[in-house]
Protein backbone atom coordinates (compact mmCIF):
# COMPACT_ATOMS: atom_id res chain seq x y z
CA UNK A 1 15.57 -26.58 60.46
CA UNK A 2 16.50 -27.41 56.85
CA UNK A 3 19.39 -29.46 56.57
CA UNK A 4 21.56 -29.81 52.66
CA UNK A 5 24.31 -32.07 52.75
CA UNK A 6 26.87 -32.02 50.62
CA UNK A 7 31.00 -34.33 50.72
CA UNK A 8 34.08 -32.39 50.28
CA UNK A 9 37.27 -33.44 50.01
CA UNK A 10 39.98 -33.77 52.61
CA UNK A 11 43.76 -34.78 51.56
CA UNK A 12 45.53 -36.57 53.41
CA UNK A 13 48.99 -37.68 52.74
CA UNK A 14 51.90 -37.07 49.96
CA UNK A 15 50.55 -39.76 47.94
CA UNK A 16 47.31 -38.00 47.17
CA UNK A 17 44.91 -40.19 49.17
CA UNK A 18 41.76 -38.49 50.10
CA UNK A 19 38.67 -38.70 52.68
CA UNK A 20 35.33 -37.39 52.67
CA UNK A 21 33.97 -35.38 55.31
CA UNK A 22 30.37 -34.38 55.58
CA UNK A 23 29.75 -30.59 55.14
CA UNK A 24 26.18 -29.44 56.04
CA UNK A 25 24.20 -25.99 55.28
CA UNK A 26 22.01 -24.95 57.08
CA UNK A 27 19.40 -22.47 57.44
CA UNK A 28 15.87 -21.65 59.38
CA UNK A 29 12.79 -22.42 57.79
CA UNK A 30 10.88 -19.49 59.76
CA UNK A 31 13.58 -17.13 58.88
CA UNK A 32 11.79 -14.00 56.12
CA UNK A 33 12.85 -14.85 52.13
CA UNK A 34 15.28 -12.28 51.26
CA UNK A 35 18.27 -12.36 49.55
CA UNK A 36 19.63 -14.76 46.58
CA UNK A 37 19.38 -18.15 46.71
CA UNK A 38 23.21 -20.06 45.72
CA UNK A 39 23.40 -23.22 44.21
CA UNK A 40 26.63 -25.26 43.30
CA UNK A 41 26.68 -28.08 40.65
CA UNK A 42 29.69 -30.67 40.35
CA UNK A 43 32.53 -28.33 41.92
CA UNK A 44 35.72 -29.55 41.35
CA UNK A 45 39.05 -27.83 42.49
CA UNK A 46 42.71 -29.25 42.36
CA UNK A 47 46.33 -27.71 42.81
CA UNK A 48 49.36 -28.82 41.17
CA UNK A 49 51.97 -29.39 43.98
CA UNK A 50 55.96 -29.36 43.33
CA UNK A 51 58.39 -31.48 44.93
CA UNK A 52 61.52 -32.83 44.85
CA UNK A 53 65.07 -31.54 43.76
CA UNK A 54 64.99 -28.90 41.03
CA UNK A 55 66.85 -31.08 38.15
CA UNK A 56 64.21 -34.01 39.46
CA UNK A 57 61.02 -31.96 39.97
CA UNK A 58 57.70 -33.90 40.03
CA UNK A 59 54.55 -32.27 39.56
CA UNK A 60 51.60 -34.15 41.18
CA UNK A 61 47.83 -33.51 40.63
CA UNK A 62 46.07 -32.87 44.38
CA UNK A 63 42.16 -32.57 44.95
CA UNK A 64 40.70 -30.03 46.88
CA UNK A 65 37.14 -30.49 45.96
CA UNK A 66 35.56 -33.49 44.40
CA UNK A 67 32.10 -33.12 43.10
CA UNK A 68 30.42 -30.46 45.07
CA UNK A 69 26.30 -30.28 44.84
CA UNK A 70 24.07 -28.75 47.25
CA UNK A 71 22.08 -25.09 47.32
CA UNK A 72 21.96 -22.34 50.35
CA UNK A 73 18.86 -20.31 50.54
CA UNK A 74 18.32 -17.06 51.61
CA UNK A 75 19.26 -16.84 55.63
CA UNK A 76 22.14 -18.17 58.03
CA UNK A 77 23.77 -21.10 56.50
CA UNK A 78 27.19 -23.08 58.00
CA UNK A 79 29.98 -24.84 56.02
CA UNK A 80 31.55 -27.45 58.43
CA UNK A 81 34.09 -29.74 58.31
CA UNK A 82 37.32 -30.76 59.93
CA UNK A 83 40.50 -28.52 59.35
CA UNK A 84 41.78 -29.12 55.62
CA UNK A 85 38.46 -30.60 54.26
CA UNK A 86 38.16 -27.21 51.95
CA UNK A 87 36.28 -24.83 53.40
CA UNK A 88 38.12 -21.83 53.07
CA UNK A 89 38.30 -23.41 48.92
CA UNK A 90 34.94 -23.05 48.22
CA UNK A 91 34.26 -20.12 50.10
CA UNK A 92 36.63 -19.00 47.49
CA UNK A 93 34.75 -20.85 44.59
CA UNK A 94 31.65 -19.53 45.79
CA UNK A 95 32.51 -15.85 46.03
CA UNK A 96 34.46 -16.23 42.18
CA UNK A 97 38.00 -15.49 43.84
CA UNK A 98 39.56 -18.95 42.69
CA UNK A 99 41.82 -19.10 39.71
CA UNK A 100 39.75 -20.56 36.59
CA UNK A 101 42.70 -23.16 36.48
CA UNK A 102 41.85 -26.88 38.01
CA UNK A 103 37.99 -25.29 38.94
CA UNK A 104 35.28 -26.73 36.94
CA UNK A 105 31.42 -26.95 37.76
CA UNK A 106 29.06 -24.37 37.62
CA UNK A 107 28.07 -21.76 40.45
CA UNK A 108 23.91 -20.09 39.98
CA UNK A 109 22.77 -17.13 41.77
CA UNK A 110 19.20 -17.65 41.53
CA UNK A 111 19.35 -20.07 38.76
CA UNK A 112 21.58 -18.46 36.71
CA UNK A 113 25.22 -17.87 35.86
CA UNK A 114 27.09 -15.47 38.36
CA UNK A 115 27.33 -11.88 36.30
CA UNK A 116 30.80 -10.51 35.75
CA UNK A 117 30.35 -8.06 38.60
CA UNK A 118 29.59 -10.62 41.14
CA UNK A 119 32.39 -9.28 43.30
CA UNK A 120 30.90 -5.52 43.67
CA UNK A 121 27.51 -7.44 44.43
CA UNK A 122 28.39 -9.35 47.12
CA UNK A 123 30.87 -8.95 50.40
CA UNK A 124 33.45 -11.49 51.06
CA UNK A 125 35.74 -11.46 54.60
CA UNK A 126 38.34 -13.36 53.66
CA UNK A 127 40.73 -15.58 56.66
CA UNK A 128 43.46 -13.21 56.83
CA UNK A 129 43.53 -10.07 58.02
CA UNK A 130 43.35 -7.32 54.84
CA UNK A 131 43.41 -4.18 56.85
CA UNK A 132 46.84 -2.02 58.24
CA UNK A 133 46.97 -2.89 62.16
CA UNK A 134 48.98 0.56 62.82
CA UNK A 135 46.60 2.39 60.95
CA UNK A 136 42.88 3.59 62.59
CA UNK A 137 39.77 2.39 61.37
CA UNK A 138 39.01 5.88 59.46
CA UNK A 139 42.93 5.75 58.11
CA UNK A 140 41.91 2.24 56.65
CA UNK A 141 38.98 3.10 55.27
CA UNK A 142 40.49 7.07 53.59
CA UNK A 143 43.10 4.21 52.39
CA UNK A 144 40.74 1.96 50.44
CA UNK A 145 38.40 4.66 49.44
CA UNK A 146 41.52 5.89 47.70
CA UNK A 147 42.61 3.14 46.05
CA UNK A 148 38.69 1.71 44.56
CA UNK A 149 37.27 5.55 44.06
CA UNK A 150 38.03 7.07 40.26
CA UNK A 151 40.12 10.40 40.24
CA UNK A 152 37.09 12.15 38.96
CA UNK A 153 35.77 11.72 42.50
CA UNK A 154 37.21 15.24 44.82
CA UNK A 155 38.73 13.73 47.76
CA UNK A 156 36.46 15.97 49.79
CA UNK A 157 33.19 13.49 48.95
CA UNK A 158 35.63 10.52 49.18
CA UNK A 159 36.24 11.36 52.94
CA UNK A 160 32.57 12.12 53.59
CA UNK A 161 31.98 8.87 52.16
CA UNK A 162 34.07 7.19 54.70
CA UNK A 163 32.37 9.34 57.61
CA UNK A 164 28.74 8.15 56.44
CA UNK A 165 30.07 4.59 56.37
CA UNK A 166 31.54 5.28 59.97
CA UNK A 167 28.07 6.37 60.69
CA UNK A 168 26.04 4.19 59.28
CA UNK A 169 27.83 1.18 60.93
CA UNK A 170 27.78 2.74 64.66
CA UNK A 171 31.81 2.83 64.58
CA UNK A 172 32.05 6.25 65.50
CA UNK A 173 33.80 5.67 68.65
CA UNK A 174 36.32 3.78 67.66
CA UNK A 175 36.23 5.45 64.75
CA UNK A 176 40.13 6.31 65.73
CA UNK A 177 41.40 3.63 66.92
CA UNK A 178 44.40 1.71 65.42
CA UNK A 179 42.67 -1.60 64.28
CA UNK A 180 46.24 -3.56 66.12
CA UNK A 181 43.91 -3.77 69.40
CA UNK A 182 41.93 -7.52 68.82
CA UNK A 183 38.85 -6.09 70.04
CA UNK A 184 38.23 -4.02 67.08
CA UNK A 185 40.08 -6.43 64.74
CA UNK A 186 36.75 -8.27 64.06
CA UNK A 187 35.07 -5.09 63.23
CA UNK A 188 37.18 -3.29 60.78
CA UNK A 189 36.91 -6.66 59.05
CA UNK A 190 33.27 -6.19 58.76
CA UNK A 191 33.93 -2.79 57.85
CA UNK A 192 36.23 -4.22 54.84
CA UNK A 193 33.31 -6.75 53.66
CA UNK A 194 30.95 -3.86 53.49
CA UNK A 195 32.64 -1.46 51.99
CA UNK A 196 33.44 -4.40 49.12
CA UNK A 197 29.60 -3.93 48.62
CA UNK A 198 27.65 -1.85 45.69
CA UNK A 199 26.00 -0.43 48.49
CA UNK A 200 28.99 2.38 49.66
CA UNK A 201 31.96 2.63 47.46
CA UNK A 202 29.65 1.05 44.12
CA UNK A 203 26.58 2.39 43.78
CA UNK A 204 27.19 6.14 44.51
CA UNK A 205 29.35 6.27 41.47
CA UNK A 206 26.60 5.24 39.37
């Protein structure tokens, strides 16, 4: 196993003292090169918290992430750290869904900048839960192919888009069920992540 280290940032009390905690990627050496290889240089993230009576505000500076290096290769890598150390932050940084405000540093997809479309390239799950638990997975799906496709699309090919997704991720049989029940909750989140991908609702408007 390869092992890249890199320190985030964990904050710790109202008077803005922090901690490091080690956060390791990982990834098998025997595992097939495919995919792009990510590399972060000097990541920094920070919030401006309120507090305080309105006529009295104070606005303090806190740090999410303090100087961020390290690189994950093509295969299974981990982010790990203790609960508030910033993972779910530079997920964020890393998939370009962080307001440009208090983020500097530079994010390379294969050595170079991340291209404006870098959110229909990739798939990102994010924590909470983005899909309607009273709707089915094919309502969710009809739902977001609705919103992302153009007009110009006939919502005949929209819904046989959704069916070929359906298909192509084996969800068929629960293709109609509401997405409330937790053992398909974890799915129809995959099903969000891919269908965030060029590879469905993206590419076959090219």
């Amino acid at each position: 196993m390869a092992d890249t280290a890199v320190q985030m940032t964990t904050v710790g009390d109202k008077n803005n003292n922090v901690s490091r905690t080690k956060v390791s990627t990982r990834m098998s050496s025997s595992s097939p090169r495919r995919g792009a290889t990510v590399s972060f240089h000097n990541i920094n993230y920070s919030v401006k918290m309120k507090s305080g009576f309105i006529c009295k505000r104070k606005v303090t500076k806190k740090n999410i992430l303090i100087e961020l290096n390290g690189i994950m290769r093509p295969g299974l890598n981990a982010i790990l750290g203790v609960t508030g150390s910033g993972k779910s932050s530079f997920l964020d940084v890393l998939a370009a869904r962080k307001d440009p405000s208090g983020l500097s540093g530079e994010v390379l997809i294969d050595g170079a900048p991340q291209p404006p479309n870098f959110k229909c390239l990739s798939g990102y799950v994010v924590q909470d839960d983005v899909v309607m638990g009273t709707l089915t997975v094919r309502e969710n799906l009809r739902f977001s192919a609705a919103l992302r496709l153009p007009n110009s699309i006939h919502q005949r090919e929209k819904d046989e888009k959704v069916e070929r997704l359906i298909q192509e991720l084996g969800l068929s049989k629960v293709a109609d069920s509401r997405v409330a029940n937790q053992k398909h909750l974890n799915l129809t989140d995959y099903i969000t992540d891919y269908m965030q991908s060029t590879q469905i609702w993206h590419s076959q408007n090219q």
